[in-house]
Protein backbone atom coordinates (compact mmCIF):
# COMPACT_ATOMS: atom_id res chain seq x y z
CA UNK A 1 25.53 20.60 27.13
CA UNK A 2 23.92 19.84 23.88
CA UNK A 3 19.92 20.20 23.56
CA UNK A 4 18.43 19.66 20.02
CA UNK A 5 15.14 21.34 19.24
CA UNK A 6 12.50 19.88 17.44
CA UNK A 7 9.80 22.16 15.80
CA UNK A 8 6.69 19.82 14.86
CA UNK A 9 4.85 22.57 12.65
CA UNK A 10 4.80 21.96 8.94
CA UNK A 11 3.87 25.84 8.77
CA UNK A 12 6.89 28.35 7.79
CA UNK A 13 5.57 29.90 10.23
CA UNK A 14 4.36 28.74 13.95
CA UNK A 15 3.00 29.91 17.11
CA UNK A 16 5.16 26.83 18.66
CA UNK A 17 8.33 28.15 16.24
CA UNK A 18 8.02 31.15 18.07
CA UNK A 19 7.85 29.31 21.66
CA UNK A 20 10.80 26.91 20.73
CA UNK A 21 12.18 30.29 19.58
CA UNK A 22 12.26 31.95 23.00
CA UNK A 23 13.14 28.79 24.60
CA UNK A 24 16.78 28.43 22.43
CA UNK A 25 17.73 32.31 23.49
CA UNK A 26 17.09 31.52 27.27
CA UNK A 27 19.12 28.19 26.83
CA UNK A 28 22.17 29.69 24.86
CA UNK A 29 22.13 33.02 27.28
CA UNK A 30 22.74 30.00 29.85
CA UNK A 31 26.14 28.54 27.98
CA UNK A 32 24.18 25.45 26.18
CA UNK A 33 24.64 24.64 22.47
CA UNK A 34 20.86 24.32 20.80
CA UNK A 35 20.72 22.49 17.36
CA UNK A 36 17.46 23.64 15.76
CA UNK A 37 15.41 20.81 13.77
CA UNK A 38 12.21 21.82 11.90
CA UNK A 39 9.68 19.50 10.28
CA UNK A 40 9.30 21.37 7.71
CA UNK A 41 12.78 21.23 6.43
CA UNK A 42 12.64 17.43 5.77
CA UNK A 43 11.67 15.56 2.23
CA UNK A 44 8.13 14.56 3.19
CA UNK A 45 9.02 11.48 1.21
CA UNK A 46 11.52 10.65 3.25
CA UNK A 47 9.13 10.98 6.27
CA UNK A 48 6.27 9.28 5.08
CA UNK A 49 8.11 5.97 3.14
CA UNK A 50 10.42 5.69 6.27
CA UNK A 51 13.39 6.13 4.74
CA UNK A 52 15.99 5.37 6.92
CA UNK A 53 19.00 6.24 4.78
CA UNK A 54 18.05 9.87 4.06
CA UNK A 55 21.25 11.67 4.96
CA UNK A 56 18.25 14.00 6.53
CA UNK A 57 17.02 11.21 8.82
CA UNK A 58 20.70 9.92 9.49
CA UNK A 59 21.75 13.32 10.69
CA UNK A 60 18.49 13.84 12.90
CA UNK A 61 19.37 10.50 14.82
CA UNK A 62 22.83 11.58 14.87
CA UNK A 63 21.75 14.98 16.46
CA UNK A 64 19.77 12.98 18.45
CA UNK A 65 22.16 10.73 20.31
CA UNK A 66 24.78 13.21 20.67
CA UNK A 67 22.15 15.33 22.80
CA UNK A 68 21.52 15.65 26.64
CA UNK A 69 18.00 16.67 26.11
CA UNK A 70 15.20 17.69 23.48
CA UNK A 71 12.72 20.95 23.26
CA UNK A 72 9.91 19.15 21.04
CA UNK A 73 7.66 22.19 20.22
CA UNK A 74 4.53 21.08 18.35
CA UNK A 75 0.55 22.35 17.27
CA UNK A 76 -1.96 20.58 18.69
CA UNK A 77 -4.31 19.66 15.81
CA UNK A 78 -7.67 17.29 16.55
CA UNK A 79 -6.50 16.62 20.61
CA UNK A 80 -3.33 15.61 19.47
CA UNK A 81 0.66 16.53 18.13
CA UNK A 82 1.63 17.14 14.58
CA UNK A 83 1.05 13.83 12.43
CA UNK A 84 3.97 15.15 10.56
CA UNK A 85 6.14 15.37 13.51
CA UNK A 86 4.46 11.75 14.65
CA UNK A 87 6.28 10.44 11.68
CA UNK A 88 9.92 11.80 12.26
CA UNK A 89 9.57 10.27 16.05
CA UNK A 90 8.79 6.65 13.95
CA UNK A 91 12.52 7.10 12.41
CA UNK A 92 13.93 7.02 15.69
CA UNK A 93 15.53 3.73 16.70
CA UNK A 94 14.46 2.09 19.89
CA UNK A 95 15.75 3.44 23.26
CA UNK A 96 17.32 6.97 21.32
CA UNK A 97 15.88 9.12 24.13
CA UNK A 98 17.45 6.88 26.78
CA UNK A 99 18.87 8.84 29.62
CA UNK A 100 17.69 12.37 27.46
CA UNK A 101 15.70 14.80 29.68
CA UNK A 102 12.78 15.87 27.13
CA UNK A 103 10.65 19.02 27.62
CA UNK A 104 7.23 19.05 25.06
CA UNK A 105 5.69 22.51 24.00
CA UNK A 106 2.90 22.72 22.42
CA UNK A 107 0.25 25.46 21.39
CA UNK A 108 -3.47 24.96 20.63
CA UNK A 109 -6.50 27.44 19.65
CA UNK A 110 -7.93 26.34 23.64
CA UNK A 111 -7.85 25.20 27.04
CA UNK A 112 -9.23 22.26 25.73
CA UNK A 113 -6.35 20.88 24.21
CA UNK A 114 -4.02 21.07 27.14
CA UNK A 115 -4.14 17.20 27.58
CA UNK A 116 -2.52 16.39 24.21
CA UNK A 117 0.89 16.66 25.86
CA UNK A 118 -0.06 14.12 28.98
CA UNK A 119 -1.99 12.00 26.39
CA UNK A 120 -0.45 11.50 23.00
CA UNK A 121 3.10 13.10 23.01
CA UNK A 122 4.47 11.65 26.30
CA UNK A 123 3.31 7.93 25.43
CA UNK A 124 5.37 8.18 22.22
CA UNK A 125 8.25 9.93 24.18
CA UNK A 126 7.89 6.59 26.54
CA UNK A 127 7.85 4.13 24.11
CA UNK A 128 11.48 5.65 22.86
CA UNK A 129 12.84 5.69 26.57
CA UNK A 130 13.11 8.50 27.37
CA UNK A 131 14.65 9.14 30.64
CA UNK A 132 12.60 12.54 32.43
CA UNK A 133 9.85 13.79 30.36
CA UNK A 134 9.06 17.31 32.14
CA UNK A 135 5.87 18.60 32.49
CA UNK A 136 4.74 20.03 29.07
CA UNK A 137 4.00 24.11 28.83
CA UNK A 138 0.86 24.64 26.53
CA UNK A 139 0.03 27.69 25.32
CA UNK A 140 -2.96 29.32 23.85
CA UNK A 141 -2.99 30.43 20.68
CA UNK A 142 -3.53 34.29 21.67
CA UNK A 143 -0.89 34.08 24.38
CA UNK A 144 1.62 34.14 21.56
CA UNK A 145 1.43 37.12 18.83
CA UNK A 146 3.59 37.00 16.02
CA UNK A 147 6.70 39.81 14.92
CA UNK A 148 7.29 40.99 11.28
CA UNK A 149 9.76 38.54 10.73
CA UNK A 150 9.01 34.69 10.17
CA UNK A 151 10.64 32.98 13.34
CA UNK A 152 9.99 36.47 15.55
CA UNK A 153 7.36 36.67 17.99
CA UNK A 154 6.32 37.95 21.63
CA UNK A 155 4.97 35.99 24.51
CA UNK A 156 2.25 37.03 26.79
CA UNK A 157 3.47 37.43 30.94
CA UNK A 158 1.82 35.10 31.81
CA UNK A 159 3.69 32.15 29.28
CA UNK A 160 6.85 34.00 29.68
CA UNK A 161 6.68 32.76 33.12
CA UNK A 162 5.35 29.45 32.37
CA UNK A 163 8.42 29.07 29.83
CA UNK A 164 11.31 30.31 31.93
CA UNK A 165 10.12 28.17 35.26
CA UNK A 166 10.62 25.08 32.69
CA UNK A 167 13.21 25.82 31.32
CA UNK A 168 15.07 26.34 34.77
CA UNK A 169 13.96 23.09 35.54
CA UNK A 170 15.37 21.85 32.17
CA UNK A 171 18.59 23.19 32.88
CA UNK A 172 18.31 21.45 36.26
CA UNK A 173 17.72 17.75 34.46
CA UNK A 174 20.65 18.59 31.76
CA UNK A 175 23.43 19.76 34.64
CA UNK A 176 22.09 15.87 36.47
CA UNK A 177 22.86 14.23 33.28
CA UNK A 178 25.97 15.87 32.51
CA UNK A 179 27.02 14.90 36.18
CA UNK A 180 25.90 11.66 35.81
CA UNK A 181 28.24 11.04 33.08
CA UNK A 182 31.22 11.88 34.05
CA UNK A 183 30.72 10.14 36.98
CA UNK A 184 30.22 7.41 35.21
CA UNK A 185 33.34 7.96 33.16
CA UNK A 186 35.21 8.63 36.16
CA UNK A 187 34.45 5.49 37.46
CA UNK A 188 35.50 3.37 34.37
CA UNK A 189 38.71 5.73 34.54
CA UNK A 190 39.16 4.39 37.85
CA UNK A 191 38.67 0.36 36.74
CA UNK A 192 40.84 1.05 34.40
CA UNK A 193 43.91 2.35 36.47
């Protein structure tokens, strides 16, 4: 199983890093490869003139469509996701999240921003087919405190639970998928003999 992880901050360095963070260890202690994407590691003119050909933006779609599923970790800013990360979505062609299972994570300063997910992220998600968009974990700002080091942090109890119950039911859409395919490519096996 391949999951590629997609950190929306522009910031070196993010309460939703430190979520997507937690989130790869838990998945690689449970056998799945995790390709880590950040935002901030693309040309911003690449991002913001569309450009298609980037070797960047090639390799992201490439990462993309090799992947069973996505952890898309972003800030909410103004009731919504990262414009930045808004942009990289854009470069996507149609349908690249068909048959992906896709679980969002974001972070806000309050309660108050918990819709974002449900409101703005999961229409784009839509619009790019995705196949199961899991219910999004959002986490308040002080449920997250930072380590020493720049990806490093701690989660309160309370999101550590949160986190691990979606996760496990990550895992769950990722083993379907990866049954569902090779079903499917037993069956053409099959028409073919």
């Amino acid at each position: 199983m391949l999951v590629v992880s997609l950190s929306g901050s522009p910031a070196l360095k993010s309460r939703s890093g430190v979520v997507l963070e937690h989130a790869r260890l838990w998945l690689q202690d449970h056998g799945v490869d995790v390709t880590t994407l950040r935002i901030r590691d693309f040309n911003a003119e690449d991002l913001l003139f569309g450009h298609f050909d980037s070797p960047q933006v090639i390799d992201f779609i490439d990462a993309v469509k090799k992947a069973d599923g996505l952890l898309i970790g972003t800030p909410v800013y103004k009731a919504s996701f990262s414009g930045a990360l808004k942009t990289l979505l854009d470069l996507l062609p149609e349908r690249s999240l068909h048959g992906k299972v896709v679980l969002p994570l974001a972070t806000g300063g309050s309660i108050a921003h918990m819709l974002a997910v449900d409101y703005a992220l999961k229409p784009v998600l839509s619009a790019l087919k995705c196949q199961e968009v899991l219910h999004g974990i959002f986490a308040i700002d002080t449920q997250i405190r930072y380590a020493d080091n720049e990806l490093g942090g701690e989660l309160d109890e309370i999101l550590t639970e949160r986190l691990q119950e979606g996760l496990e039911h990550f895992y769950l859409g990722l083993q379907h998928r990866v049954q569902a395919r090779q079903k499917q490519a037993g069956g053409h096996l099959r028409l073919a003999l």
